[in-house]
Each structure stands twice: as structure tokens, then as C-alpha cells.
Protein backbone atom coordinates (compact mmCIF):
# COMPACT_ATOMS: atom_id res chain seq x y z
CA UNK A 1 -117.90 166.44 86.54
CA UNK A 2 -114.84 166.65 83.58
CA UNK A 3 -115.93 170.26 83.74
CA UNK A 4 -115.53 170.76 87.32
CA UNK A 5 -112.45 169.28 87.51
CA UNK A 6 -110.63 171.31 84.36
CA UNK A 7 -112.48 174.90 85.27
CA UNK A 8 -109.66 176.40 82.66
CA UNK A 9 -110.92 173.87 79.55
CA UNK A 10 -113.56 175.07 76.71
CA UNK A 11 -114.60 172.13 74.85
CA UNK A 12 -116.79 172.69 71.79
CA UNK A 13 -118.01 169.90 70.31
CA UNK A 14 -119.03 171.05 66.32
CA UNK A 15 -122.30 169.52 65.34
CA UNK A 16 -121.74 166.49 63.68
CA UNK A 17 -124.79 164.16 61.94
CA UNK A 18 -122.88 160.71 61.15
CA UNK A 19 -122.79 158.41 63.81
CA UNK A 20 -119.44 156.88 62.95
CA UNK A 21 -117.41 160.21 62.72
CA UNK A 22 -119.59 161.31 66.02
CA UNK A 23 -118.17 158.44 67.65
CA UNK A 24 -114.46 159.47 66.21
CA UNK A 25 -114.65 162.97 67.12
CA UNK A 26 -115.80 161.52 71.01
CA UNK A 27 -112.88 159.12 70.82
CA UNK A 28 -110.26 162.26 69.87
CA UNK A 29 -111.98 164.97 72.37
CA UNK A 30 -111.54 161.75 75.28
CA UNK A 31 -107.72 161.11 74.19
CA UNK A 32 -106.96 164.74 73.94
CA UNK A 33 -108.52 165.03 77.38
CA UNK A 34 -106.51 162.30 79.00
CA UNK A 35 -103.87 163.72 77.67
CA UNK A 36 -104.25 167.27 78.86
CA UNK A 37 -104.92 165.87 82.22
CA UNK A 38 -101.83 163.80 82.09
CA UNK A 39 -99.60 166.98 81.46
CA UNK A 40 -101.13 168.73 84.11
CA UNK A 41 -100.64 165.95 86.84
CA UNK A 42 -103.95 166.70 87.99
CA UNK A 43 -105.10 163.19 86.73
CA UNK A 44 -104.14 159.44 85.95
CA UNK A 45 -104.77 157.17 83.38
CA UNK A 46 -107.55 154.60 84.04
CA UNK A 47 -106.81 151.11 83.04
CA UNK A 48 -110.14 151.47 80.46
CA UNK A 49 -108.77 154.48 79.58
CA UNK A 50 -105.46 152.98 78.41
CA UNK A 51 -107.15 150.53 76.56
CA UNK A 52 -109.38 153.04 74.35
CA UNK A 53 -105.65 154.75 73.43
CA UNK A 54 -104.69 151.75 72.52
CA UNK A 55 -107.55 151.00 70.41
CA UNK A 56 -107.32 154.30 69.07
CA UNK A 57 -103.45 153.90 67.81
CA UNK A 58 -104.66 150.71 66.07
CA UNK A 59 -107.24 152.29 64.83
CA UNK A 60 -105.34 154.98 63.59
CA UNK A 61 -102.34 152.53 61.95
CA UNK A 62 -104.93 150.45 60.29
CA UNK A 63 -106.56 153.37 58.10
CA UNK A 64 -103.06 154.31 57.46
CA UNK A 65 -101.98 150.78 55.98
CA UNK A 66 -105.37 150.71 54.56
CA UNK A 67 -104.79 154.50 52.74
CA UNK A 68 -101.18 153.26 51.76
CA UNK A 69 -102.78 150.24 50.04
CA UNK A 70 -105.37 152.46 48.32
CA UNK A 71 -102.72 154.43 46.87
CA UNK A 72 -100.56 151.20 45.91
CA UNK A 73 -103.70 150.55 44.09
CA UNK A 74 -104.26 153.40 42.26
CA UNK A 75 -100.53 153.71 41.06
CA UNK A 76 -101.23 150.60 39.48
CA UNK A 77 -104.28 150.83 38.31
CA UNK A 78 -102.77 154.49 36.63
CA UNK A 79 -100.06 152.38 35.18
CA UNK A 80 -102.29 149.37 33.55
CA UNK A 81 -104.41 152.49 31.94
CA UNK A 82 -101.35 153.69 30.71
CA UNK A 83 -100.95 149.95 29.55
CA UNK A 84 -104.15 149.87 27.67
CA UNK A 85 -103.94 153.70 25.95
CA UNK A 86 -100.53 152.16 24.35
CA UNK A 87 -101.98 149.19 22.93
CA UNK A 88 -105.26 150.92 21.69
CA UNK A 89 -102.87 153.37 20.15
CA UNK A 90 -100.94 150.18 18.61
CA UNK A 91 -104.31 148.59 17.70
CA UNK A 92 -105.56 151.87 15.85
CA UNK A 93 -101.94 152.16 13.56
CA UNK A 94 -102.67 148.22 12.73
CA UNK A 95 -106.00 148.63 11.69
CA UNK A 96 -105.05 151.76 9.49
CA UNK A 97 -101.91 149.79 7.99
CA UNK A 98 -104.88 147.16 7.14
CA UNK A 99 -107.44 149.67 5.94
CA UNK A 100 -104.12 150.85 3.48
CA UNK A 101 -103.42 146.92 2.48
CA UNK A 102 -107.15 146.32 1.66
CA UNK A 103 -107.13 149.98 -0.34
CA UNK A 104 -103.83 149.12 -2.57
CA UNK A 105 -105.07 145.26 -3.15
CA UNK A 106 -108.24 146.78 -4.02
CA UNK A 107 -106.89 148.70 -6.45
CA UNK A 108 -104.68 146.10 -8.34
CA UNK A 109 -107.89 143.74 -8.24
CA UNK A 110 -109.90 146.29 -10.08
CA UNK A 111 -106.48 147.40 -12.96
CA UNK A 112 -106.46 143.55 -13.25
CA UNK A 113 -109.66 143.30 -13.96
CA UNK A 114 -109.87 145.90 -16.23
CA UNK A 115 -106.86 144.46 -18.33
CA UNK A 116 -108.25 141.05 -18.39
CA UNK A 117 -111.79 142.92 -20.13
CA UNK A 118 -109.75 144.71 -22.16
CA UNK A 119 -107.79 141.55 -23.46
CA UNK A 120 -110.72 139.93 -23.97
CA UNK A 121 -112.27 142.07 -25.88
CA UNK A 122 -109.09 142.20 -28.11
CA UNK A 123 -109.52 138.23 -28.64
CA UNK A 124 -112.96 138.29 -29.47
CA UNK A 125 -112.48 141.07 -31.94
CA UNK A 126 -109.27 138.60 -33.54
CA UNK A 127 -111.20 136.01 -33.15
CA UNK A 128 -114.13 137.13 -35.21
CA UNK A 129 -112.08 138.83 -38.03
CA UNK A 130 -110.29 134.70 -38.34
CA UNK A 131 -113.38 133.51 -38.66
CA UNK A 132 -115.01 136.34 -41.16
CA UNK A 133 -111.60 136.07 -43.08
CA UNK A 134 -111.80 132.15 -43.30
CA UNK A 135 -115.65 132.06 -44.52
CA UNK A 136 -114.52 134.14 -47.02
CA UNK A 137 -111.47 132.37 -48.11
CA UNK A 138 -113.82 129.05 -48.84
CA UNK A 139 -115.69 131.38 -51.21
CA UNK A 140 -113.55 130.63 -53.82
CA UNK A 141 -114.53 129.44 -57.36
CA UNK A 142 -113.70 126.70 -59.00
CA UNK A 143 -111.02 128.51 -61.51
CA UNK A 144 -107.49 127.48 -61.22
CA UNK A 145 -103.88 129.11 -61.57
CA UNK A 146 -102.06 126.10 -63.62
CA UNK A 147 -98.11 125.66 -62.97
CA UNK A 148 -97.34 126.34 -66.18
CA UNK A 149 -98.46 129.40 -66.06
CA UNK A 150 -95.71 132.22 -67.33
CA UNK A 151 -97.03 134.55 -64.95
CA UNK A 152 -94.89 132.55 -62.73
CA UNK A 153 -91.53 133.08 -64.50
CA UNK A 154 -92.29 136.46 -64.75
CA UNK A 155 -92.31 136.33 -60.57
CA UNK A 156 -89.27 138.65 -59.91
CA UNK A 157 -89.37 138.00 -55.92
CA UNK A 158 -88.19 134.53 -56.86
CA UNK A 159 -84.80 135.87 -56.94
CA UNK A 160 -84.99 137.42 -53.34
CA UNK A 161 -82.67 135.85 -50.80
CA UNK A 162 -85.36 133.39 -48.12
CA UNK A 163 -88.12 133.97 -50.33
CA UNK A 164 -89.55 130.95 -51.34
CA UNK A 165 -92.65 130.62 -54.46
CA UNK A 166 -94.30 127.26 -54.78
CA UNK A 167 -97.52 125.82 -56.59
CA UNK A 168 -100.37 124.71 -54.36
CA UNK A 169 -103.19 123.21 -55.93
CA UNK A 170 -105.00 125.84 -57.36
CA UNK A 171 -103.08 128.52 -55.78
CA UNK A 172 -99.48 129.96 -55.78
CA UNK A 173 -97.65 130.75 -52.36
CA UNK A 174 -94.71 133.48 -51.75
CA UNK A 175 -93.36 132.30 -48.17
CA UNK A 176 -91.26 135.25 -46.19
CA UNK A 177 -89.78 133.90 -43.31
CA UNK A 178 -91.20 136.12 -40.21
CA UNK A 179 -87.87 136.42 -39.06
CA UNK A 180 -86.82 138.95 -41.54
CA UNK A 181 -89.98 141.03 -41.40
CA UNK A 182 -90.73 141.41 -37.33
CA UNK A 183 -88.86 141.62 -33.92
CA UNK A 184 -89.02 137.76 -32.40
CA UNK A 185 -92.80 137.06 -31.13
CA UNK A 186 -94.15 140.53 -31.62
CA UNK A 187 -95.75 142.01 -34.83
CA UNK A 188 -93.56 145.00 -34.50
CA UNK A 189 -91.31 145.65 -37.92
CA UNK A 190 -87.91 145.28 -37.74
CA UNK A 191 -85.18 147.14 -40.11
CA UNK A 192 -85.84 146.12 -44.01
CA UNK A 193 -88.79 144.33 -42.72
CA UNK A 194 -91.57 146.93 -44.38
CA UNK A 195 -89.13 147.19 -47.43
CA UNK A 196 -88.92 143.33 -48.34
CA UNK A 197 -92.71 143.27 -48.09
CA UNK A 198 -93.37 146.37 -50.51
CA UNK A 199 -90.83 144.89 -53.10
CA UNK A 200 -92.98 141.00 -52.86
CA UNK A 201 -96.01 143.47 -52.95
CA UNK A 202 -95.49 145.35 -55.95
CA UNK A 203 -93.92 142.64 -57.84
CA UNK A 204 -97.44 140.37 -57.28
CA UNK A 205 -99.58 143.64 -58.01
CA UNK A 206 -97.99 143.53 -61.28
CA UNK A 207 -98.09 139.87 -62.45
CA UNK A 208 -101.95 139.05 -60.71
CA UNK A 209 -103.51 142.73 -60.50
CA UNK A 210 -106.89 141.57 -60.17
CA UNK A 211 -106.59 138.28 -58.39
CA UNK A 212 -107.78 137.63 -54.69
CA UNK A 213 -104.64 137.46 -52.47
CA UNK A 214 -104.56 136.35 -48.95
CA UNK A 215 -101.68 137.33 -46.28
CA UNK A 216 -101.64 134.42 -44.02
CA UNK A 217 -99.57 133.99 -40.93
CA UNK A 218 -97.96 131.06 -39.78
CA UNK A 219 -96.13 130.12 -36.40
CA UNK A 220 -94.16 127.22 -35.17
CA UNK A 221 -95.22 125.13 -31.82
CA UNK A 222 -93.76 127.12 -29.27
CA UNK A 223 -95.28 128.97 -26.79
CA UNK A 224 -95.69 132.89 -27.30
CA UNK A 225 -94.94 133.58 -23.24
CA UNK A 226 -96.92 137.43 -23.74
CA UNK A 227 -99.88 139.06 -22.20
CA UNK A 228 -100.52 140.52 -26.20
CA UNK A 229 -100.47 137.64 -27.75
CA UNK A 230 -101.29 134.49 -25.33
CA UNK A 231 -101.57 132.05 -28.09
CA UNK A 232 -99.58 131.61 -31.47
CA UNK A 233 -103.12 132.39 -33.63
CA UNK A 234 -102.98 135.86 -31.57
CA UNK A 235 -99.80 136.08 -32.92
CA UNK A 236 -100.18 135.27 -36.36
CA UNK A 237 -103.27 136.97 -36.66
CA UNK A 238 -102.09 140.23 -35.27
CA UNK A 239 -98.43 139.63 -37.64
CA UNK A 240 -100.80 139.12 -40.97
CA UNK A 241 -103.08 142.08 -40.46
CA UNK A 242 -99.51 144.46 -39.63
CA UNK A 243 -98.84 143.23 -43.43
CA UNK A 244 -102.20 144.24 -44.48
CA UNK A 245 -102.14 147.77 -42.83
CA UNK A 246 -98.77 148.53 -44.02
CA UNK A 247 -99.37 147.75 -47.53
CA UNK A 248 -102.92 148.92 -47.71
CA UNK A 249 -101.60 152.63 -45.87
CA UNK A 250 -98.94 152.83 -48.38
CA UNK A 251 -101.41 151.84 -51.33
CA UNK A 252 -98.79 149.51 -52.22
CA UNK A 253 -101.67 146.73 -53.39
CA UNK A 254 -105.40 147.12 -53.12
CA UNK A 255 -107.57 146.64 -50.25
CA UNK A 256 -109.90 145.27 -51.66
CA UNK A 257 -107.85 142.53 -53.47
CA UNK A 258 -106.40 141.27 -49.83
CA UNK A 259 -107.85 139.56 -46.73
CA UNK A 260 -106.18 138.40 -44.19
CA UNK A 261 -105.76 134.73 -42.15
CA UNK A 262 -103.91 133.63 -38.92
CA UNK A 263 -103.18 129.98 -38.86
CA UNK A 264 -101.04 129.82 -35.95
CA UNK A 265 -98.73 126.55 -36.08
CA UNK A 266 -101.01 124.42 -37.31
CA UNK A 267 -99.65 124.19 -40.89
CA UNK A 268 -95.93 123.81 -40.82
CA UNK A 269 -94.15 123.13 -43.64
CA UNK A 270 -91.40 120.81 -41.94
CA UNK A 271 -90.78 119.42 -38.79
CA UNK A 272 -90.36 121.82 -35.67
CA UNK A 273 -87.76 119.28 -34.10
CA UNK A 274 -84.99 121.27 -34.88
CA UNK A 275 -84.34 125.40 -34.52
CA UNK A 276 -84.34 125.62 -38.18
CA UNK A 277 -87.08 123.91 -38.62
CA UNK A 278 -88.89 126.38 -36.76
CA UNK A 279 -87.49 129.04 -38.10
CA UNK A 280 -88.82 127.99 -41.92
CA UNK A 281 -92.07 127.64 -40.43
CA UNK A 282 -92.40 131.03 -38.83
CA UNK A 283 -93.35 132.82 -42.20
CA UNK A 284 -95.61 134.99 -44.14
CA UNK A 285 -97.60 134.32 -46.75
CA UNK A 286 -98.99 136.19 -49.84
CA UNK A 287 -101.30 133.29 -51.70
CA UNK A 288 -102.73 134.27 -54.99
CA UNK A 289 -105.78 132.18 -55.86
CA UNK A 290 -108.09 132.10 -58.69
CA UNK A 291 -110.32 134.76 -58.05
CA UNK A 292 -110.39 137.84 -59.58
CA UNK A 293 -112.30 140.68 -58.78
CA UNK A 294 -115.35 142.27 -60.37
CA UNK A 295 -114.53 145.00 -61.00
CA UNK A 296 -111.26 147.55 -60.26
């Protein structure tokens, strides 16, 4: 009937297999129709027909608020991904900055480590040359250096400036005060130090040539405050056996005829209450006992 009435329209209807755009298409093709018809004055609008426009507009207006949402949507669904890429970006430089942090601590833990090995290795050699040296300091004989002996006026060293010479028991000390021999706390020598010792050196190599002589070290109380030395019998230790190497390298006495003995500050000889005080008691020692060798 449409047909007969429009003799100048070609309507071709494209196949289409979804029932829902099939039903859009039909809506279209009957607006499009209504309005050719309504152009041409050839026919009115039906109430019915009104209302399908109308349902059509609304249609229409509601996919477009529903497309403008969509794409409200997706900006802001683009801009929380751009969100998330920066903070997995900052995540990633944190987590490297950490890997670094654990790598450097890492590394001090294990040079740590290795110093605290190596420093105690360097106490338990010290500590087993004090005891070696002490076994064989309570060796001794029973023979005895009197204090009348001459060899004792014949002690040149007695004339020395801080050097002090003094029967004990059965033995005969020569105190140097440390002071003039090494740098304060270290067993380093300082200027004159190596001198002093050679002239106290020779001058007992030629008055006891064959006796045993010990070079103790002595300390007062105070604390050391060094990684090297982190006691006083460290320190006195590592000060006595200086003595020995430098005499013994320069052949000033015989190694054989010396031994060495740290004693730390357990043996002052007056009270550390005052700075002088502690300053007589940080001292070397060369003790000359009884003993004399086998054989030379």
C-alpha cells in the first residue's frame, strides 16, 4: 500500500540477521518515510506515528548520553593507568635504591668481618708468644746476681738521663721510660728512641754477655682507645717485641740471649693517681737474671 502511494520511492532494505538492529533499521526506514511524506504534503502524521518519533529521539539522546559517559569513562580510566605506570615506575627506582643499600651494607658486613678475623688472629698469635715467653721466664735456676756485684758499677747506662738500674731479688732491672722510646700508645719509634735503646743494649752486652735478658713491657691503667692494640698487654707486648726486633736486626745483642714479656699495667712501680705517676710506669725493661747460656 506505502508502495502504491509513493510510486517514485525505491526502498531497499540490506539484509540484516540481528533482531535488535533489524528492528532499528525498520524504525529509521518508517521515520525517514514519514518524513518524506511530510515534505511532499501527500501525507500526515498519525498520532502513533508521532509517538514512535518521539521514542526514536529518546532513543537516540539516550545512546548519546550513554556514549558520552563511556568516553568520560575511558578518559579516566586512561588517566588512573597513567596513575599506576608512575608509581610502578616509582616502586621499581625504590626497590633498586634498596637492592644498592642491601649491596653496600653487605659489603661493610663482610670488610668487618674480615678485620675482626684478622685481629683475632693477631691476639691469639700475642697471646701465645706471652704465654711461651712467660713459661720460659719461670725456667730459671736457682743462681743469683748479688748487689754487690761490680758488674753493677761498671753499668755505664746508669749515667743516662730517665734511666733508672735497680736490684730485684735475684735479678737487676734497667727501666726506660716508654715515653722516650715510642710515639704515645703505639709501638712506633720516635726520634732518639732506637738510639737510647742500642746505647742500654751494648752497654749490658758488655757487662752480662752470656746472661739471659728479658725485654719486658709495662703500661699504666689507662685505656689504649685503638683497634691495634685493644688492651694495654697488646700494647706492651707488641712495644717489647719492637725492642727485640730492632736490636736483634741490628745484631746489637744476641737473639738467643733475649725473650720477650708484656705485662701490661699490672706491675706499676708507683701509684697511677697522678700524670707522673703514669708516666714512670709506662717503661721498658731490660732484666738480666742469673742464667747464662750454654753455649755462645
Amino acid at each position: 500500500m506505502l508502495a502504491a502511494m509513493l510510486p517514485f520511492a525505491r526502498f531497499e532494505t540490506p539484509p540484516i540477521t540481528p533482531p535488535v538492529t533489524r528492528a532499528v533499521h525498520r524504525t529509521v526506514l518508517t521515520i525517514a518515510t514519514l518524513a518524506f511524506l511530510a515534505g511532499c504534503g501527500k501525507l500526515s502524521i498519525a498520532p502513533n506515528q508521532q509517538q514512535a518519533q518521539l521514542a526514536m529521539q529518546q532513543q537516540v539522546t539516550t545512546l548519546a548520553q550513554q556514549n558520552t559517559e563511556y568516553q568520560a569513562r575511558a578518559a579516566s580510566l586512561d588517566k588512573n593507568n597513567q596513575e599506576l605506570e608512575s608509581l610502578l615506575a616509582q616502586s621499581r627506582q625504590q626497590v633498586q635504591l634498596l637492592t644498592d643499600e642491601v649491596g653496600a651494607t653487605r659489603t661493610q658486613l663482610q670488610t668487618t668481618t674480615d678485620q675482626l678475623l684478622a685481629m683475632r688472629t693477631s691476639n691469639e698469635e700475642l697471646n701465645k708468644m706471652s704465654t711461651q715467653l712467660v713459661a720460659t721466664s719461670n725456667k730459671r735456676a736457682g743462681a743469683e746476681i748479688r748487689p754487690n756485684n761490680t758488674l753493677l758499677k761498671n753499668l755505664s747506662v746508669k749515667q743516662i738521663p730517665g734511666v733508672e738500674v735497680r736490684q730485684d731479688g735475684d735479678v737487676v732491672r734497667v727501666e726506660i721510660p716508654a715515653d722516650r722510646v715510642f710515639m704515645p700508645g703505639s709501638n712506633y719509634f720516635q726520634n732518639g728512641g732506637e738510639q737510647l735503646l742500642d746505647n742500654v743494649a751494648a752497654d749490658l752486652r758488655q757487662n752480662f754477655p752470656d746472661n739471659l735478658i728479658g725485654i719486658e713491657g709495662h703500661t699504666d691503667d689507662g685505656a689504649t682507645h685503638s683497634q691495634q692494640f685493644p688492651t694495654n698487654h697488646h700494647l706492651s707486648a707488641a712495644q717489647a717485641l719492637a725492642v727485640y726486633n730492632s736490636l736483634a736486626q741490628k745484631q746489637v745483642m744476641a737473639p738467643n740471649q733475649l725473650f720477650v714479656i708484656g705485662h701490661g699495667g699490672n706491675h706499676p712501680v708507683v701509684s697511677n693517681s697522678s700524670d707522673a705517676g703514669k708516666a714512670r710506669n709506662r717503661r721498658v725493661e731490660f732484666v738480666i737474671y742469673p742464667e747464662r747460656l750454654a753455649s755462645r
